[in-house]
Structures are given as C-alpha cells and as structure tokens.
PDB file of N, CA and C in Angstrom:
ATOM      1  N   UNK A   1     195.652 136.471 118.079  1.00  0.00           N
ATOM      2  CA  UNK A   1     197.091 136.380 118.214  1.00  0.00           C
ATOM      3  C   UNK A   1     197.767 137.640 117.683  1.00  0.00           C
ATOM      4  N   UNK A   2     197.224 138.420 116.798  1.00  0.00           N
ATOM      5  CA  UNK A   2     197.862 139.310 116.220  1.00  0.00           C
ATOM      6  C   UNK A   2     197.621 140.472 116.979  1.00  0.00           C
ATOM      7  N   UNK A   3     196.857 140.604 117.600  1.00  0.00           N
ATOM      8  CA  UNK A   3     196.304 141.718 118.798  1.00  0.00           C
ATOM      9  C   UNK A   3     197.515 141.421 120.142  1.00  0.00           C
ATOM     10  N   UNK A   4     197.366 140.043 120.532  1.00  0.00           N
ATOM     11  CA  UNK A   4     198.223 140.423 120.985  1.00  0.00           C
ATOM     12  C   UNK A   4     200.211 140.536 120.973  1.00  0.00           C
ATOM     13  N   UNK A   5     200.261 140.375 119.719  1.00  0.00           N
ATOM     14  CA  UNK A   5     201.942 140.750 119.085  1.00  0.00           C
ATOM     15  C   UNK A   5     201.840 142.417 119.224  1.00  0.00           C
ATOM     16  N   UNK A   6     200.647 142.913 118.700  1.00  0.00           N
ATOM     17  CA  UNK A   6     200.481 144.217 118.299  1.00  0.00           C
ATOM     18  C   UNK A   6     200.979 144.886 119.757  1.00  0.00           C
ATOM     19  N   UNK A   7     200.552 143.828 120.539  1.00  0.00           N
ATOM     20  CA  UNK A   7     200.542 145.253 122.205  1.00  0.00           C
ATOM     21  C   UNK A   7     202.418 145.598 122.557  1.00  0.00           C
ATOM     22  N   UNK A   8     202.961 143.762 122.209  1.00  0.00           N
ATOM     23  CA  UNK A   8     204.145 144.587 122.629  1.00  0.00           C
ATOM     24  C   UNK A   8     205.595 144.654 121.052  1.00  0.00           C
ATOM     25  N   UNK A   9     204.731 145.498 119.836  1.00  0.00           N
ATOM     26  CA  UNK A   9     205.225 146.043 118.869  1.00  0.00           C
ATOM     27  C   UNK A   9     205.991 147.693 119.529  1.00  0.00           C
ATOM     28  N   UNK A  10     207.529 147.436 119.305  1.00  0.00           N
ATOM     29  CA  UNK A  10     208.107 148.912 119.700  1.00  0.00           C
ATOM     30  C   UNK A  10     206.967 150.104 118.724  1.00  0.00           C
ATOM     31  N   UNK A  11     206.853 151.052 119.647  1.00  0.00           N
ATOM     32  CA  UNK A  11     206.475 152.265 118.797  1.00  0.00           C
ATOM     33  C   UNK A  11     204.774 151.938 118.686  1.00  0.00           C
ATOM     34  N   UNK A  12     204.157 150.836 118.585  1.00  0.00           N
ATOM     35  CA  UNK A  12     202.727 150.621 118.637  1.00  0.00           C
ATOM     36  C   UNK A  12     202.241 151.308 119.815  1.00  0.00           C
ATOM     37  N   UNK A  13     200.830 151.906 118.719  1.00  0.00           N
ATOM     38  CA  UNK A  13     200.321 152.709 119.544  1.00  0.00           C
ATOM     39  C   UNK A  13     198.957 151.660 119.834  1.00  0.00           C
ATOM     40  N   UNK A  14     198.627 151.507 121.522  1.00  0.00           N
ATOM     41  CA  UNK A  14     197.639 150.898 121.912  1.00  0.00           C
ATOM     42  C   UNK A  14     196.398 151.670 122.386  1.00  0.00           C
ATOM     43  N   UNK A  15     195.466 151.213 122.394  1.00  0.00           N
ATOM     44  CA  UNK A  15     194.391 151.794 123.552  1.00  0.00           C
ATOM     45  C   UNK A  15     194.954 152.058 124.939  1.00  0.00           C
ATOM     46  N   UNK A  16     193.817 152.651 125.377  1.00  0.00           N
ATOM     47  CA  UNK A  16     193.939 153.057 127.228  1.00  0.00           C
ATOM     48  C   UNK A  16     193.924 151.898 127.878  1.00  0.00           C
ATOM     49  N   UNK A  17     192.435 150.928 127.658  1.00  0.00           N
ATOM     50  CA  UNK A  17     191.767 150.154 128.063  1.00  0.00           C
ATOM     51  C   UNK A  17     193.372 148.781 127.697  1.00  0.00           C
ATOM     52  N   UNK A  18     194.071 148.325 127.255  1.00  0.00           N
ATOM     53  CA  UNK A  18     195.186 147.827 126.973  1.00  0.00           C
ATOM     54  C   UNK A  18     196.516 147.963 127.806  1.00  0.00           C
ATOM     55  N   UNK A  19     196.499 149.138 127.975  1.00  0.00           N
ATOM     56  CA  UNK A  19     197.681 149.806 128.291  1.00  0.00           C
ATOM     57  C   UNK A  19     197.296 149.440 129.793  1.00  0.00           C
ATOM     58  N   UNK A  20     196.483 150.054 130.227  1.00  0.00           N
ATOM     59  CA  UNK A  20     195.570 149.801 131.682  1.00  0.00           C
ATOM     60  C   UNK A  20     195.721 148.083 132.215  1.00  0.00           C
ATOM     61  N   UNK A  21     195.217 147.108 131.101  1.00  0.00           N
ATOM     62  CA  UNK A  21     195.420 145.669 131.391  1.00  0.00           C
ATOM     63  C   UNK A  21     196.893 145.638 131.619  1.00  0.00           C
ATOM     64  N   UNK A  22     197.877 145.953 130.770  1.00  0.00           N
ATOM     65  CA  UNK A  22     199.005 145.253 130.891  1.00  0.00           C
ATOM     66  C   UNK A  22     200.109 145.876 132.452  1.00  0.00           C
ATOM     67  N   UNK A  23     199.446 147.060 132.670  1.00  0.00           N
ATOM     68  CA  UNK A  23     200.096 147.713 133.855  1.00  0.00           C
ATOM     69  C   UNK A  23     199.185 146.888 135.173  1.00  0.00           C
ATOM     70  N   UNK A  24     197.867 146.636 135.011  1.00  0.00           N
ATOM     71  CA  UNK A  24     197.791 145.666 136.194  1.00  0.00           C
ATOM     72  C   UNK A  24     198.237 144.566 136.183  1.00  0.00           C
ATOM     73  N   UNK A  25     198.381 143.705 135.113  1.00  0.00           N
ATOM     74  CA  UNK A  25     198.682 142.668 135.074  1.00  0.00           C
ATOM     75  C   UNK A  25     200.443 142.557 135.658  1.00  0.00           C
ATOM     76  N   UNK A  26     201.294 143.759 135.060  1.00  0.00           N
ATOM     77  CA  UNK A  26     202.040 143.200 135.592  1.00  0.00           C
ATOM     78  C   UNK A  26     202.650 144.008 136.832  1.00  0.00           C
ATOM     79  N   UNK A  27     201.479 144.584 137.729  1.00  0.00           N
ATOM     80  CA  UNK A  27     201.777 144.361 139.008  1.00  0.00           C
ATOM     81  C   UNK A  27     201.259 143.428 139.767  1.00  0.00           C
ATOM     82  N   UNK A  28     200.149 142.924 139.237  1.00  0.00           N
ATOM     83  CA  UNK A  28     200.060 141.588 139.861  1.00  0.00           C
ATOM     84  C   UNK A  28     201.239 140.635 139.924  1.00  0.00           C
ATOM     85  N   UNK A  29     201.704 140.569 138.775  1.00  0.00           N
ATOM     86  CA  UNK A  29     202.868 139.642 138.675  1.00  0.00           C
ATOM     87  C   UNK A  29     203.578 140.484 139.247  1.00  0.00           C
ATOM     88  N   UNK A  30     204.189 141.294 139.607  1.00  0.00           N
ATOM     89  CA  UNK A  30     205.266 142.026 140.220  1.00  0.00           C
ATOM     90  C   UNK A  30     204.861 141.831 141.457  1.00  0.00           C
ATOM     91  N   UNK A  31     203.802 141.510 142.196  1.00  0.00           N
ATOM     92  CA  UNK A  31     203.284 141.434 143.678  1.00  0.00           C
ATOM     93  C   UNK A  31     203.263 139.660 144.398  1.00  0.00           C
ATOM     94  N   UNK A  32     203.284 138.960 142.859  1.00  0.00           N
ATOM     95  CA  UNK A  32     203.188 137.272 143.152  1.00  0.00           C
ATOM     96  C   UNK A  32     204.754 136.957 143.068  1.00  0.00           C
ATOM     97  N   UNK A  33     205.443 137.798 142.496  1.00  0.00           N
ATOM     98  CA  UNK A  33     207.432 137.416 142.460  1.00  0.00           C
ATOM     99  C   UNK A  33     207.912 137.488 144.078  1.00  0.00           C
ATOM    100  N   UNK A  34     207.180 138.693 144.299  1.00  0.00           N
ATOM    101  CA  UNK A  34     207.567 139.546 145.670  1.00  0.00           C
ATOM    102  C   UNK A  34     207.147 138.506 146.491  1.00  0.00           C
ATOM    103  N   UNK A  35     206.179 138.150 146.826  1.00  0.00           N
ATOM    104  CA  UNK A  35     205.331 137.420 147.628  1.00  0.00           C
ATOM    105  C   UNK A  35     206.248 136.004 147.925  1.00  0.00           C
ATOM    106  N   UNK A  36     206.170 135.861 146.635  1.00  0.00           N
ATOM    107  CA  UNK A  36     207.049 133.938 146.652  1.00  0.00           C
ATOM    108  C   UNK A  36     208.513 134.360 147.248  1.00  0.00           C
ATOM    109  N   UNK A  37     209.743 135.206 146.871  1.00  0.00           N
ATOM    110  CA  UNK A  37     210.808 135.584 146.995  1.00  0.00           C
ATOM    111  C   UNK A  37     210.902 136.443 147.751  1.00  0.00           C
ATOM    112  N   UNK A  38     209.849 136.694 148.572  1.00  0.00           N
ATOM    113  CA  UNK A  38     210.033 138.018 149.864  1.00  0.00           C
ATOM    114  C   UNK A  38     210.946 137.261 151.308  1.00  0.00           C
ATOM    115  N   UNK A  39     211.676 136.886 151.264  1.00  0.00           N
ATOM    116  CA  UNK A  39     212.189 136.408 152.534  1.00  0.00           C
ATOM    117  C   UNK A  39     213.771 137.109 152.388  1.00  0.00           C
ATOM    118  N   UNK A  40     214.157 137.458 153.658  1.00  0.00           N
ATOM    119  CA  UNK A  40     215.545 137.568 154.542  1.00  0.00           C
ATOM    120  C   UNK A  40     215.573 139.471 154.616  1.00  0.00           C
ATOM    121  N   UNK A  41     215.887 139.865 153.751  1.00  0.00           N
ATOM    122  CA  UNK A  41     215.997 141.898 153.317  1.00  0.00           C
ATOM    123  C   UNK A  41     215.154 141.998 152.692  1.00  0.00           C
ATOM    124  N   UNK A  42     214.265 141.803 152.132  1.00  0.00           N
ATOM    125  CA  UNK A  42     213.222 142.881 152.031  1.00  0.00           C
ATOM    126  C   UNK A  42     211.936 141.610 152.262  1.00  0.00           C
ATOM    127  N   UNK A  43     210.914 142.182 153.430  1.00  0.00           N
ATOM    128  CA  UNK A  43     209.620 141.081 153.772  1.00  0.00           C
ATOM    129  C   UNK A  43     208.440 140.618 152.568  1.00  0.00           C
ATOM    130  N   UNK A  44     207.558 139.811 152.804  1.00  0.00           N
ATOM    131  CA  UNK A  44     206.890 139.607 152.003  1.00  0.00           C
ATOM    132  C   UNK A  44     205.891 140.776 152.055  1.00  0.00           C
ATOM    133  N   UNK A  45     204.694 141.092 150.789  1.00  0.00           N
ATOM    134  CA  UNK A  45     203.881 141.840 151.238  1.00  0.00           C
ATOM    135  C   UNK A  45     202.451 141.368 152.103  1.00  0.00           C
ATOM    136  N   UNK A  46     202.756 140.228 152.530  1.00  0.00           N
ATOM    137  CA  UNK A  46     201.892 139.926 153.444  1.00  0.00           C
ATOM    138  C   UNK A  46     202.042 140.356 154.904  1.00  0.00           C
ATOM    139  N   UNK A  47     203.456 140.003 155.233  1.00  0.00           N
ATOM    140  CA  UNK A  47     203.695 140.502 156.672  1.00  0.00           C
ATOM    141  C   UNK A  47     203.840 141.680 156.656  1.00  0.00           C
ATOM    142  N   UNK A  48     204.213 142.577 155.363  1.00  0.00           N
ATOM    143  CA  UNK A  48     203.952 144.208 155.350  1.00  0.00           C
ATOM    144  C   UNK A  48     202.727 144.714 155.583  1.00  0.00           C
ATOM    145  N   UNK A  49     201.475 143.990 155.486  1.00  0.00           N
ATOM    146  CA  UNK A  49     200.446 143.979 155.570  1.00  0.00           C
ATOM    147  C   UNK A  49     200.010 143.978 156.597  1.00  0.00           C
ATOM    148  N   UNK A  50     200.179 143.019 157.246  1.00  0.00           N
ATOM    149  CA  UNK A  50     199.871 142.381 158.747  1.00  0.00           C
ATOM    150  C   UNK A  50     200.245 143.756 159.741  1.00  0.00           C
ATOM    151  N   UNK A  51     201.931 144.113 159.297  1.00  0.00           N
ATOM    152  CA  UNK A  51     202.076 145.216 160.691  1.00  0.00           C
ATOM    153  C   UNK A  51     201.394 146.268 160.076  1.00  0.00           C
ATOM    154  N   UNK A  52     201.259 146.846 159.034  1.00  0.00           N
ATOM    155  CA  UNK A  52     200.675 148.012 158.883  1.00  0.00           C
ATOM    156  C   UNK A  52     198.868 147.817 159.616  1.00  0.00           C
ATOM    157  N   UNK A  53     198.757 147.369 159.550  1.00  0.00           N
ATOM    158  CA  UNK A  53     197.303 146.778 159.768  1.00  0.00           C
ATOM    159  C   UNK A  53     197.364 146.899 161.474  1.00  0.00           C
ATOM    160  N   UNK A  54     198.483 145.949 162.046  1.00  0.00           N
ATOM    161  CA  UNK A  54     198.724 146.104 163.375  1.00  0.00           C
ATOM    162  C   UNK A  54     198.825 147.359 164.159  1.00  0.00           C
ATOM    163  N   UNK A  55     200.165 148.362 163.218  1.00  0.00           N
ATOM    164  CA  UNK A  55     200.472 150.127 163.719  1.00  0.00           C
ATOM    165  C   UNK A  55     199.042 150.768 163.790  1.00  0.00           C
ATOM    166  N   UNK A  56     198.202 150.520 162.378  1.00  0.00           N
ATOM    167  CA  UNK A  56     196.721 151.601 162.407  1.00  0.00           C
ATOM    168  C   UNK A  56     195.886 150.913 164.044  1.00  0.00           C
ATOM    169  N   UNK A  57     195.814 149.574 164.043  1.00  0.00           N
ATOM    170  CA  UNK A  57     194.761 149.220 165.276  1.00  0.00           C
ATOM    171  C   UNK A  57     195.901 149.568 166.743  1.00  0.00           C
ATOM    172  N   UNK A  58     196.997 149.788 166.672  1.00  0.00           N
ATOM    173  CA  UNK A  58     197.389 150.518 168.322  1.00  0.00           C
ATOM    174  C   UNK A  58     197.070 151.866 168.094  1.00  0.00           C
ATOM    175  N   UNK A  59     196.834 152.658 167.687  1.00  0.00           N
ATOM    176  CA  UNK A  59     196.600 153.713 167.439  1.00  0.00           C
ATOM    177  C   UNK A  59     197.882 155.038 167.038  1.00  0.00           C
ATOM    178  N   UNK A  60     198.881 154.157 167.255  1.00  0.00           N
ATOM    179  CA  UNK A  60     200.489 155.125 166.896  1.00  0.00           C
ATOM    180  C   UNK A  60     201.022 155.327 165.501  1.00  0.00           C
ATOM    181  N   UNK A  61     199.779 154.996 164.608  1.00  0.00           N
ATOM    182  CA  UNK A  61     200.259 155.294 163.189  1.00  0.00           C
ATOM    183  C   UNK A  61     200.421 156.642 163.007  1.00  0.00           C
ATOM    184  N   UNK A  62     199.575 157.623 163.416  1.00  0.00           N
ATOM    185  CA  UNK A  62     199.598 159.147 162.885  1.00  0.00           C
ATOM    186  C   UNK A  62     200.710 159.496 163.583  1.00  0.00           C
ATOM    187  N   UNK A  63     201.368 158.916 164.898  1.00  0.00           N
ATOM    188  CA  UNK A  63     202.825 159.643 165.100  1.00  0.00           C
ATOM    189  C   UNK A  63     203.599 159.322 164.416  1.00  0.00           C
ATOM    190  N   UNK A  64     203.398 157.781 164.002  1.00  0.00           N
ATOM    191  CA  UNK A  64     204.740 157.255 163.266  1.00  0.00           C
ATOM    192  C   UNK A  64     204.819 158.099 161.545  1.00  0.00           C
ATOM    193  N   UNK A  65     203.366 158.040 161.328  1.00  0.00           N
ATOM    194  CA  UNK A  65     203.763 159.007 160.478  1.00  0.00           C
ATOM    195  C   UNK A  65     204.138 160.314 159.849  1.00  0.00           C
ATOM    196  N   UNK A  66     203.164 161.244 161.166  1.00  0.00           N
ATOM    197  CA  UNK A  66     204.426 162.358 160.626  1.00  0.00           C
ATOM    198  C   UNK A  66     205.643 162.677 161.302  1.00  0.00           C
ATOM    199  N   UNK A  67     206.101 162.036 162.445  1.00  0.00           N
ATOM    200  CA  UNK A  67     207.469 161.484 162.888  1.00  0.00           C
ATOM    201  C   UNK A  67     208.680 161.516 161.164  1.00  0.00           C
ATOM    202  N   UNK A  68     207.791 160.464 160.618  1.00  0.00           N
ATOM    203  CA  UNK A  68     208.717 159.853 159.384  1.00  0.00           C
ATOM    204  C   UNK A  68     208.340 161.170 158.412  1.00  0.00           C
ATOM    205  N   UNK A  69     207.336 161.808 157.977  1.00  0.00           N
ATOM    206  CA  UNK A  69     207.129 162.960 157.239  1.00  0.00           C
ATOM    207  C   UNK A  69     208.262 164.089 157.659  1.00  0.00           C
ATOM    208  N   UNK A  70     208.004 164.531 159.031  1.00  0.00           N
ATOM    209  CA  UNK A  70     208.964 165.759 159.246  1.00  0.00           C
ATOM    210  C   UNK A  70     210.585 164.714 159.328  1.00  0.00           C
ATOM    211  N   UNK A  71     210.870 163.777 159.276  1.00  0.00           N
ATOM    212  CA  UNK A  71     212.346 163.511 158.643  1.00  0.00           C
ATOM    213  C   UNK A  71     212.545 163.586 157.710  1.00  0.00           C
ATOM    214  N   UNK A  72     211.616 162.938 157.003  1.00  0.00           N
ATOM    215  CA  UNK A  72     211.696 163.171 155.506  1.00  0.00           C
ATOM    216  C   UNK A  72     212.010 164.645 154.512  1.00  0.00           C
ATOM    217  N   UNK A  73     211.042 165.792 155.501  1.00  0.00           N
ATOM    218  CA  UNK A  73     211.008 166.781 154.699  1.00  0.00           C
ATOM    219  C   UNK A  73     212.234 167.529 155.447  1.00  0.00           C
ATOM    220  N   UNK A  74     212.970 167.333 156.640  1.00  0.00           N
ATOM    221  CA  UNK A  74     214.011 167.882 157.265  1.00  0.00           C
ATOM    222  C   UNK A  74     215.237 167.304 155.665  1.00  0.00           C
ATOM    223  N   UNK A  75     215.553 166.578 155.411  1.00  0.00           N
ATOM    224  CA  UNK A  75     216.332 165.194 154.767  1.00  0.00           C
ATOM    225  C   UNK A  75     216.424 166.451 153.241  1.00  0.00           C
ATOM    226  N   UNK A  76     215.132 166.264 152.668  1.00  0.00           N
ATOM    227  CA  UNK A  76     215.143 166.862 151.515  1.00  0.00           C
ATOM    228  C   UNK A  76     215.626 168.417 151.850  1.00  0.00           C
ATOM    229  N   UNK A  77     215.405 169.005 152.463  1.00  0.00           N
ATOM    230  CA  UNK A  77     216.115 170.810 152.513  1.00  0.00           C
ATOM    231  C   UNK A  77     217.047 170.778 152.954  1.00  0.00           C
ATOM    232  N   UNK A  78     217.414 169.688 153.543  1.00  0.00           N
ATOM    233  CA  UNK A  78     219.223 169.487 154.004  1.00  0.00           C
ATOM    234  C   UNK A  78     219.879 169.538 152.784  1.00  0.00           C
ATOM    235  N   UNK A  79     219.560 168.261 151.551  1.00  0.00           N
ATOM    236  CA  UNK A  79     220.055 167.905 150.683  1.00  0.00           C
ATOM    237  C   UNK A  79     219.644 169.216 149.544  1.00  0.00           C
ATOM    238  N   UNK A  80     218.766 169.827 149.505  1.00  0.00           N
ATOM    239  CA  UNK A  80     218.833 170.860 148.692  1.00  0.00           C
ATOM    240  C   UNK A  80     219.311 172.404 149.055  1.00  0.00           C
ATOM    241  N   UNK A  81     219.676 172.488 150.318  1.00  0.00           N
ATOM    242  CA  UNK A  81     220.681 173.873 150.554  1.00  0.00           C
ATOM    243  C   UNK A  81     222.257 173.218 150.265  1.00  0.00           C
ATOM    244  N   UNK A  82     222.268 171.965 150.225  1.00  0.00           N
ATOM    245  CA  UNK A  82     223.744 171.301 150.198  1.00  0.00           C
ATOM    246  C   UNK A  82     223.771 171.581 148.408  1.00  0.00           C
ATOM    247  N   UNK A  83     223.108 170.865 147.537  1.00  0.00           N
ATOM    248  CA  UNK A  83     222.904 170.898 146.050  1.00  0.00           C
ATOM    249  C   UNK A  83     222.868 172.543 145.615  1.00  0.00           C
ATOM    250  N   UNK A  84     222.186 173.313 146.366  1.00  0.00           N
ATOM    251  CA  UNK A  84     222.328 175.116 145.975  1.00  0.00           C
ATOM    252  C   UNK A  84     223.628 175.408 146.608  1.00  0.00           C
ATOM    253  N   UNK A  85     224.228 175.041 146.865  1.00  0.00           N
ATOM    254  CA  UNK A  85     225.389 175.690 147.704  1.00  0.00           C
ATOM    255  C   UNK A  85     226.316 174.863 146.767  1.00  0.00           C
ATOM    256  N   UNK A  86     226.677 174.105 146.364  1.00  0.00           N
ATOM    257  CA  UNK A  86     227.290 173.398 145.573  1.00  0.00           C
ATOM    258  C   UNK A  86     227.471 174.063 144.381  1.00  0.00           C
ATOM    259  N   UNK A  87     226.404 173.817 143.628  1.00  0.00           N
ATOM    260  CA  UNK A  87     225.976 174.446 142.576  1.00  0.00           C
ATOM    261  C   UNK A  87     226.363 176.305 142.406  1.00  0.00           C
ATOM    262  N   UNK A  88     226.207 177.020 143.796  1.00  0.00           N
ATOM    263  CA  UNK A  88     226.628 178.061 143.683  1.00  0.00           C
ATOM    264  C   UNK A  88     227.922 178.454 143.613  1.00  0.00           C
ATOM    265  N   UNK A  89     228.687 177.943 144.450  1.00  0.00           N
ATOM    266  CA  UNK A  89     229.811 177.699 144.762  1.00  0.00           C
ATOM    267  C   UNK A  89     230.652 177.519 143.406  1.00  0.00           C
ATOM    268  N   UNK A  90     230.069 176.141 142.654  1.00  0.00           N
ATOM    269  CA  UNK A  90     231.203 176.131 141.358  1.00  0.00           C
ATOM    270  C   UNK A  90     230.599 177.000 139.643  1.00  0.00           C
TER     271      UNK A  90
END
C-alpha cells in the first residue's frame, strides 16, 4: 500500500519500470472511456479501426496519405510565412 501512495506522491521520484505501468495503464483506460463514449463527433476506436483497415485493403491509403501530408505541410508554411511576417512587421 505504501508503494503504491508513493507513485502518486507530488515530486516522488519513481522507477522507469512504474512510470512505464502507469502510462499504459492509463491509456488503456483512456482507450476503454473512448470506446464506451465514442458515439455522435468523435467515432469509437473500433470503427476507426475497421476503416483504416478497410482504406489499407482498397489499396488508396498511400494517396490518401500523402494527399493529407502535402496539405498538411502546404498548411504549416502558410501559417509560418504568416507568423514571420507578423512578427516582422511589429
């Protein structure tokens, strides 16, 4: 019992092997909240599962993904000549 008060003492310093348990543990629990309460805006991770699983077997995942990569990296140098120009500016 005192081992485990110790883990969540502010400022206690734990092991790896500890630190390691309590970060899986609570994505497990962070994955069983999701799971039960995944309905309407954001899906469960099961049916996230299912289509990803679905996109790789049609074979249109590698467009979809760097489709979504080169937006992504268009998105970020938009937003950082906007932030340098800003920044220069004042």
């Amino acid at each position: 019992m005192k081992q485990l008060k110790t883990l969540f003492e502010p400022f206690a310093i734990i092991s790896k092997t500890n630190m390691l348990i309590l970060i899986v543990v609570q994505a497990v629990l962070a994955l069983i909240v999701w799971q039960w309460l995944g309905t309407g805006l954001i899906p469960a991770p099961s049916k996230i599962g299912t289509k990803v699983l679905e996109i790789i077997q049609t074979g249109s995942f590698w467009d979809n993904f760097f489709s979504s990569l080169m937006l992504t990296l268009k998105g970020m140098l938009i937003a950082l000549f906007i932030a340098l120009t800003v920044s220069y500016l004042s």
